[in-house]
N, C-alpha and C. Protein backbone atom coordinates (compact mmCIF):
# COMPACT_ATOMS: atom_id res chain seq x y z
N UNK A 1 26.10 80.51 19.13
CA UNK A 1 27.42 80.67 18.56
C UNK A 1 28.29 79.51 19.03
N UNK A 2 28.87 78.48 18.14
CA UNK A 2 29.69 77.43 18.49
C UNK A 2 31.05 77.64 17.50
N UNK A 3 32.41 77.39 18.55
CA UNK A 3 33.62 77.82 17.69
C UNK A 3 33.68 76.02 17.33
N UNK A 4 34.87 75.84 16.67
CA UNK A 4 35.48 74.68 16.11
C UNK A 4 36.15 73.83 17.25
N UNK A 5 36.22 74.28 18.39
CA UNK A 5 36.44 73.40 19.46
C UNK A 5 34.89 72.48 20.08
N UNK A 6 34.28 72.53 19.60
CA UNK A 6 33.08 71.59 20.17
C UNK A 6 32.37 72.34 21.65
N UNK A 7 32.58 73.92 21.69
CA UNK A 7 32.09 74.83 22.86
C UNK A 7 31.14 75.52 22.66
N UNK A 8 30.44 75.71 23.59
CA UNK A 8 29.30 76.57 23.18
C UNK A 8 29.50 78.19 22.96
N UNK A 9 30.53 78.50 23.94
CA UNK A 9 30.55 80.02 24.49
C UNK A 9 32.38 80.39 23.23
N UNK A 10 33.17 79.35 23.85
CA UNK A 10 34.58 79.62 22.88
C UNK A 10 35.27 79.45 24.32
N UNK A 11 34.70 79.25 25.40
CA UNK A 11 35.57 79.53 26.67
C UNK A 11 35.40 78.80 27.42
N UNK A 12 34.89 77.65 27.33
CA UNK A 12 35.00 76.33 28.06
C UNK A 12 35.90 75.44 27.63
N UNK A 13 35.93 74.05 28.01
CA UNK A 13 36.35 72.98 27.40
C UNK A 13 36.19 72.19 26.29
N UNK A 14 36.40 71.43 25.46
CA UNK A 14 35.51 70.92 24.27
C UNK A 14 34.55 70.11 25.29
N UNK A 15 33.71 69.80 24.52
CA UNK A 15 32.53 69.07 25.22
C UNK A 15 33.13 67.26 24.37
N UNK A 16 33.36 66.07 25.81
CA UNK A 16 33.43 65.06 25.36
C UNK A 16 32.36 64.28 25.93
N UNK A 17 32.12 62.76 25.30
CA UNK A 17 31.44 62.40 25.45
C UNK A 17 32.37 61.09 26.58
N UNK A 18 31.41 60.85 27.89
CA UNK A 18 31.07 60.25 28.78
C UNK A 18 32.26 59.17 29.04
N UNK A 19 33.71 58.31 29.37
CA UNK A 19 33.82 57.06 29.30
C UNK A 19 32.78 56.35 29.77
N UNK A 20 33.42 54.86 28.82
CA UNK A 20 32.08 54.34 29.39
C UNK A 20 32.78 53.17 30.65
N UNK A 21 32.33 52.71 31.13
CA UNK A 21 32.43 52.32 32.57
C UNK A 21 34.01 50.96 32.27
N UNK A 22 34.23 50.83 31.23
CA UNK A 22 34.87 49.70 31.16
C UNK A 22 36.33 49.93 30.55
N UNK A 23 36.21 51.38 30.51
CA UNK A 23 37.50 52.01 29.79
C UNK A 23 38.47 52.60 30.57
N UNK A 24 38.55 51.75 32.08
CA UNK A 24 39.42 52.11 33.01
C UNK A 24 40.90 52.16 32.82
N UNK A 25 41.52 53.65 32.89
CA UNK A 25 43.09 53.11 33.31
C UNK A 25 43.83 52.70 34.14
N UNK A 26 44.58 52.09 33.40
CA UNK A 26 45.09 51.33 34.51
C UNK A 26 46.02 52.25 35.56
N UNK A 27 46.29 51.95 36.50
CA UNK A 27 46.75 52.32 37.82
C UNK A 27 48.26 53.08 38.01
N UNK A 28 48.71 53.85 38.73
CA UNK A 28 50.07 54.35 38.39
C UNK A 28 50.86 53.31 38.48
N UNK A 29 50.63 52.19 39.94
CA UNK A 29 51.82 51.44 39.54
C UNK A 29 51.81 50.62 38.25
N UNK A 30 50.81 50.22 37.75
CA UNK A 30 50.65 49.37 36.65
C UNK A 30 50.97 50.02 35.60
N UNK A 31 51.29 51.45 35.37
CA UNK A 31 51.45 51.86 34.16
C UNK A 31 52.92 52.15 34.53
N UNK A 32 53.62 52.29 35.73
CA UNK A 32 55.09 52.59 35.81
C UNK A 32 55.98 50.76 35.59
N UNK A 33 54.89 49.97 35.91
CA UNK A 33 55.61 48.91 35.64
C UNK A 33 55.89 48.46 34.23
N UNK A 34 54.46 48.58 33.53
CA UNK A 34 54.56 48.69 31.84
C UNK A 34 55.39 49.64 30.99
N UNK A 35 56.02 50.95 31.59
CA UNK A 35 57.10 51.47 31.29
C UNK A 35 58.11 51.02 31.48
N UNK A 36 58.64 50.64 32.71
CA UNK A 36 59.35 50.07 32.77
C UNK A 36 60.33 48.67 32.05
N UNK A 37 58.90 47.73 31.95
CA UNK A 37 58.99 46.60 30.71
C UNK A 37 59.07 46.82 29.56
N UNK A 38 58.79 48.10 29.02
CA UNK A 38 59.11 48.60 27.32
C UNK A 38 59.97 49.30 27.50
N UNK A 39 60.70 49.73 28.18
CA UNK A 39 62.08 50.38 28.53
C UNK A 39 63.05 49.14 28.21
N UNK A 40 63.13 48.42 29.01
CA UNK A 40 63.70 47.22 29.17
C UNK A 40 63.98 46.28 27.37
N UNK A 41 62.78 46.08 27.06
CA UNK A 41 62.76 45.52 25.66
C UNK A 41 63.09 46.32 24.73
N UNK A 42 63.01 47.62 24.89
CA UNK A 42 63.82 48.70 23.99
C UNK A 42 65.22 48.56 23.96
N UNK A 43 66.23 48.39 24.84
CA UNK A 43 67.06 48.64 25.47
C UNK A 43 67.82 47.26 24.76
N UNK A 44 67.08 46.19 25.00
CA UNK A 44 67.50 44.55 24.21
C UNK A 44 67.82 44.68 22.93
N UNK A 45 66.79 45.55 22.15
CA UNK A 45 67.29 45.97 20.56
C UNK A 45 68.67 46.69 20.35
N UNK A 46 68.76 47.67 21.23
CA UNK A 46 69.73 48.06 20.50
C UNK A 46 71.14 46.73 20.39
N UNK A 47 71.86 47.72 19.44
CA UNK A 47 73.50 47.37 19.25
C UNK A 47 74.38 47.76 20.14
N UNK A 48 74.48 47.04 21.02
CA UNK A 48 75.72 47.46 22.00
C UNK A 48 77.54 47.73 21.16
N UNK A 49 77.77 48.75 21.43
CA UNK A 49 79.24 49.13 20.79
C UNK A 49 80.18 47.91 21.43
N UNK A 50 81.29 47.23 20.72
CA UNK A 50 82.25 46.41 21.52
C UNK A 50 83.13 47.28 22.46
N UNK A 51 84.02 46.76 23.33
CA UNK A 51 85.23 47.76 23.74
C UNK A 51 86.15 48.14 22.81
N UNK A 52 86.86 47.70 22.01
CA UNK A 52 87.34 48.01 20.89
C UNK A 52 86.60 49.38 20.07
N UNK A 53 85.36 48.89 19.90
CA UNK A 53 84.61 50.22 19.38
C UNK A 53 84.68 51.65 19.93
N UNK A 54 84.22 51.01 21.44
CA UNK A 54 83.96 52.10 22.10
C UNK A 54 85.00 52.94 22.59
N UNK A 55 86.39 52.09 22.53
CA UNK A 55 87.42 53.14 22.69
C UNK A 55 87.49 53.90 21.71
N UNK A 56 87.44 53.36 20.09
CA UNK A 56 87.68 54.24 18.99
C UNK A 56 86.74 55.31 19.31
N UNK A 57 85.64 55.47 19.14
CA UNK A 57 84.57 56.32 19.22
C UNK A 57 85.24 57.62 20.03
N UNK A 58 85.33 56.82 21.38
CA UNK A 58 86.08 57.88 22.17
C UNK A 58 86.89 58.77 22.10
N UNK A 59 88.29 57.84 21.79
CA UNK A 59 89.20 58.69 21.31
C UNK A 59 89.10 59.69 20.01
N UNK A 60 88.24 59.29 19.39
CA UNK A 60 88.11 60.21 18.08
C UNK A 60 87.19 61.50 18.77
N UNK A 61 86.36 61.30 19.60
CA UNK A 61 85.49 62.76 19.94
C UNK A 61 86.67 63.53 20.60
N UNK A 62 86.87 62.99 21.65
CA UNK A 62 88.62 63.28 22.35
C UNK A 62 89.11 64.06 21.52
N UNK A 63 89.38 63.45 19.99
CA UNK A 63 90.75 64.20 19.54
C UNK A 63 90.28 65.61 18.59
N UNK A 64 88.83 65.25 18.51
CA UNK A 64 88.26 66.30 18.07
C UNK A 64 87.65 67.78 18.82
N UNK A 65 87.07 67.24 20.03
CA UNK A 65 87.22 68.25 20.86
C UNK A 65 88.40 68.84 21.23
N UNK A 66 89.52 68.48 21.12
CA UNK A 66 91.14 69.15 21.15
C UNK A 66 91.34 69.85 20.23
N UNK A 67 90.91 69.48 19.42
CA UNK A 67 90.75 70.31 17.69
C UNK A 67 90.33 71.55 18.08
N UNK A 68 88.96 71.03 18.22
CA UNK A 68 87.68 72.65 18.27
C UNK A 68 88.63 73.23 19.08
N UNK A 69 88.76 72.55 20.20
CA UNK A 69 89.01 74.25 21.61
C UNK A 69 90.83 74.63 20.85
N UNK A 70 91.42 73.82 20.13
CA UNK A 70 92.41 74.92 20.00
C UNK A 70 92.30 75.92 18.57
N UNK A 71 91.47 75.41 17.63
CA UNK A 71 90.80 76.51 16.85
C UNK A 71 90.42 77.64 17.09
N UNK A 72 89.45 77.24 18.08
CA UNK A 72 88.71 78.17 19.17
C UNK A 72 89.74 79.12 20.07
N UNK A 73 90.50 78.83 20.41
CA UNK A 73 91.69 79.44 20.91
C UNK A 73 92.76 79.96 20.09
N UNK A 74 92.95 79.94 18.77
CA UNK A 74 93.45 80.59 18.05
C UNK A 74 92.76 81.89 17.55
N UNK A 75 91.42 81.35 16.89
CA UNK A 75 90.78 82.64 17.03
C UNK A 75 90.75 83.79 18.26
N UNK A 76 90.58 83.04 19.03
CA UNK A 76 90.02 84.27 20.52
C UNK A 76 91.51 84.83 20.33
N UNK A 77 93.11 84.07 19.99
CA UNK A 77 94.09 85.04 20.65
C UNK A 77 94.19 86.08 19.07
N UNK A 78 94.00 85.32 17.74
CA UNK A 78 94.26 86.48 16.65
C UNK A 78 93.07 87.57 17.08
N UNK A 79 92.00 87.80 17.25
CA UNK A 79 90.85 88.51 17.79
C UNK A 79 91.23 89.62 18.27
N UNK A 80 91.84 88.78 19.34
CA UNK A 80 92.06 90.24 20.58
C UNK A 80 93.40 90.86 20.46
N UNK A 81 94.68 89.93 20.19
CA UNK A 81 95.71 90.75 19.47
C UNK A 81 94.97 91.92 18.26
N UNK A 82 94.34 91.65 17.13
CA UNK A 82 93.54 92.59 16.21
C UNK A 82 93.10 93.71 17.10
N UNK A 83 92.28 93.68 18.04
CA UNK A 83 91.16 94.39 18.74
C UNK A 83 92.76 95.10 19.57
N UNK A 84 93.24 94.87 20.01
CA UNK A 84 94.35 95.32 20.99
C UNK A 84 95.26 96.51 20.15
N UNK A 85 95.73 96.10 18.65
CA UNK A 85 96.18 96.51 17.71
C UNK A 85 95.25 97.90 16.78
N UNK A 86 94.28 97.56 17.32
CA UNK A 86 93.23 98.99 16.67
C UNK A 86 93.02 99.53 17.87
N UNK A 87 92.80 99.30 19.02
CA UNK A 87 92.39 100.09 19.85
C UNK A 87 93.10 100.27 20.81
N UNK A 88 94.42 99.79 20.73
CA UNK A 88 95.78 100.73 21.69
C UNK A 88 94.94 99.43 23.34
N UNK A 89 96.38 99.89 23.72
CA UNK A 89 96.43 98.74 25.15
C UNK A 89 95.63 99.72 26.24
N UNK A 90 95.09 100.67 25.99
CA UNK A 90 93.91 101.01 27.16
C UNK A 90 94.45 102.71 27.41
C-alpha cells in the first residue's frame, strides 16, 4: 500500500533521493551575509519619498486619523446616550 506522498506505510516521510556530495549549503554565516546583500540592493530600488512628500503623506494620515477617532466618538456618545435613553440611568 503506497499513499501519494512517496511512503510506504502513509506514516513516514516522503522517501527522497540521496544529495549528491556537491550540493552543499552554504554556511549560516554565508547565507546571513547573502541576505543581507539582497536586503541592501532591494532597499537601492526603491523610491525614497522627498521631505516635502513625506510631510504631506503625514499630515494627511494625521488628519485622517482625527477624522476616524472623532467619528468614532460620535458614534460611541449617540450609542450610549440611545442605550441610556431605553434603558433608564440604572
Amino acid at each position: 500500500m503506497s499513499d501519494s506522498a512517496g511512503t510506504a506505510t502513509g506514516l513516514g516521510t516522503p522517501d527522497r533521493p540521496e544529495r549528491a556530495g556537491k550540493e552543499r549549503r552554504p554556511g549560516r554565516l554565508r547565507r546571513v551575509i547573502t541576505f543581507y546583500k539582497q536586503v541592501v540592493a532591494e532597499l537601492r530600488k526603491v523610491i525614497w519619498p522627498t521631505r516635502r512628500e513625506l510631510l504631506t503623506y503625514t499630515a494627511v494620515v494625521l488628519v485622517f486619523v482625527v477624522f476616524m477617532v472623532a467619528v468614532v466618538s460620535l458614534f460611541d456618545f449617540v450609542f450610549s446616550q440611545g442605550v441610556l435613553a431605553v434603558f433608564g440611568n440604572g
